[in-house]
Protein backbone atom coordinates (compact mmCIF):
# COMPACT_ATOMS: atom_id res chain seq x y z
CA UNK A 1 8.76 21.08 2.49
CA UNK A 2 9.76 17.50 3.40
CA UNK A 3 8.80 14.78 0.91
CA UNK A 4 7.34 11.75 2.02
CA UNK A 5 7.89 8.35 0.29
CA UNK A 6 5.38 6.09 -1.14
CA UNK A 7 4.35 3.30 1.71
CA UNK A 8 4.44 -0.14 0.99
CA UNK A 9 1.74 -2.70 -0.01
CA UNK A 10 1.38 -4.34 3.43
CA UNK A 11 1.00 -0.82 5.36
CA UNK A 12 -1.75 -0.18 2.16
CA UNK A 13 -3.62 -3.54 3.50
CA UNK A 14 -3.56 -2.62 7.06
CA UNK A 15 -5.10 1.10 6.28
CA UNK A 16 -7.28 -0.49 4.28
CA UNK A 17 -8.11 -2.85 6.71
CA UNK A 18 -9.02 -0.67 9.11
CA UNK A 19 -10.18 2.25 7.08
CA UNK A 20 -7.78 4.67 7.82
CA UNK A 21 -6.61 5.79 3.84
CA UNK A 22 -8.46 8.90 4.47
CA UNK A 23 -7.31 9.87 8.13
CA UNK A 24 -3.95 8.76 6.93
CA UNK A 25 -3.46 11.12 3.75
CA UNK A 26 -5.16 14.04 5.82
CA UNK A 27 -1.85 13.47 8.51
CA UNK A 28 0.45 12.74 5.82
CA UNK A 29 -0.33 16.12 3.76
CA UNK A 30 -0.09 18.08 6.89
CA UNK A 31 3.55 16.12 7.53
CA UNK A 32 4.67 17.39 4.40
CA UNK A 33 3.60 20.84 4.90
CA UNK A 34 3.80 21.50 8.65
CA UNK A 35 6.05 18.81 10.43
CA UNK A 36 4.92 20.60 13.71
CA UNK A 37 1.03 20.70 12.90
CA UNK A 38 -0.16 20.72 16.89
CA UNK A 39 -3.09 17.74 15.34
CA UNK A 40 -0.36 15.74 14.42
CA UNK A 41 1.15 15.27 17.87
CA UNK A 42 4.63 14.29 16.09
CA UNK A 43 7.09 12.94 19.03
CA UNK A 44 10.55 11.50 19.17
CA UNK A 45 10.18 7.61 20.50
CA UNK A 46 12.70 6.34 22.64
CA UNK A 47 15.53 5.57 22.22
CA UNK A 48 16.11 8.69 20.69
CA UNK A 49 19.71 8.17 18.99
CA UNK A 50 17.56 6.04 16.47
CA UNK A 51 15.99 9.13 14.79
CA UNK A 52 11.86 7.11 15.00
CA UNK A 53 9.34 9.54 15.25
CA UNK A 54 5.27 8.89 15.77
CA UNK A 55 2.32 10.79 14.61
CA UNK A 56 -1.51 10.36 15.20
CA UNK A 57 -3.71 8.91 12.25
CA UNK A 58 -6.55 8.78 14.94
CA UNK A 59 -7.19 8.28 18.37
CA UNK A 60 -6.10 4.65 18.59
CA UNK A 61 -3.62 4.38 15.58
CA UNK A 62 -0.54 6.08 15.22
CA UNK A 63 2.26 6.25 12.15
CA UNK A 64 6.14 5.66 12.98
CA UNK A 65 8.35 7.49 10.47
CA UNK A 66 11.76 8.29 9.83
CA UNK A 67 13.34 12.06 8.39
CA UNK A 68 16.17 10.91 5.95
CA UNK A 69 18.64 13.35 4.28
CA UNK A 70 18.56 16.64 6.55
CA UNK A 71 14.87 15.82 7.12
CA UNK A 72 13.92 16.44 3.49
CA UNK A 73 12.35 13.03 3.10
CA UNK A 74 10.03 11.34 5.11
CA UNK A 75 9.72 7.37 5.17
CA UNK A 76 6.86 5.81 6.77
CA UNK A 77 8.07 2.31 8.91
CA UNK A 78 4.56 1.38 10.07
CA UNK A 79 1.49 1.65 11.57
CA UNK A 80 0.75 1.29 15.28
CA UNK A 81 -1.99 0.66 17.64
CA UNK A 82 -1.65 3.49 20.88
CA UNK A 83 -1.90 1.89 23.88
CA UNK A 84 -2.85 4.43 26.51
């Protein structure tokens, strides 16, 4: 079970911001326990030699995250608005 790090205090603001702390946790937990969760909608971005992966918080925001050390840790780069 991959760990994830603790996320920074300007990615706290912007959840807070736009009240996503719950939505976010939910994803995060089932991150940590099922990287391939089917609600999670976890892709590889391009380019993909740089390892950045995104996940869904909701419909409109998504979460870009790295897998450090054999994919045993998980570090959350920032939070994204999903332009469709």
């Amino acid at each position: 079970m991959p760990k994830v790090l603790p996320i920074n205090s300007r990615l706290q603001k912007l959840l807070q911001k736009y009240s996503l702390q719950t939505k976010f946790e939910k994803q995060i937990k089932l991150l940590s326990e099922n990287p391939g969760h089917p609600s999670l909608n976890l892709e590889l971005l391009e380019p993909k030699i740089y390892g950045i992966y995104s996940i869904r918080i909701n419909r409109k925001f998504r979460a870009l995250l790295i897998f450090r050390k054999d994919k045993q840790v998980i570090e959350i780069l920032n939070v994204t608005v999903h332009y469709r």
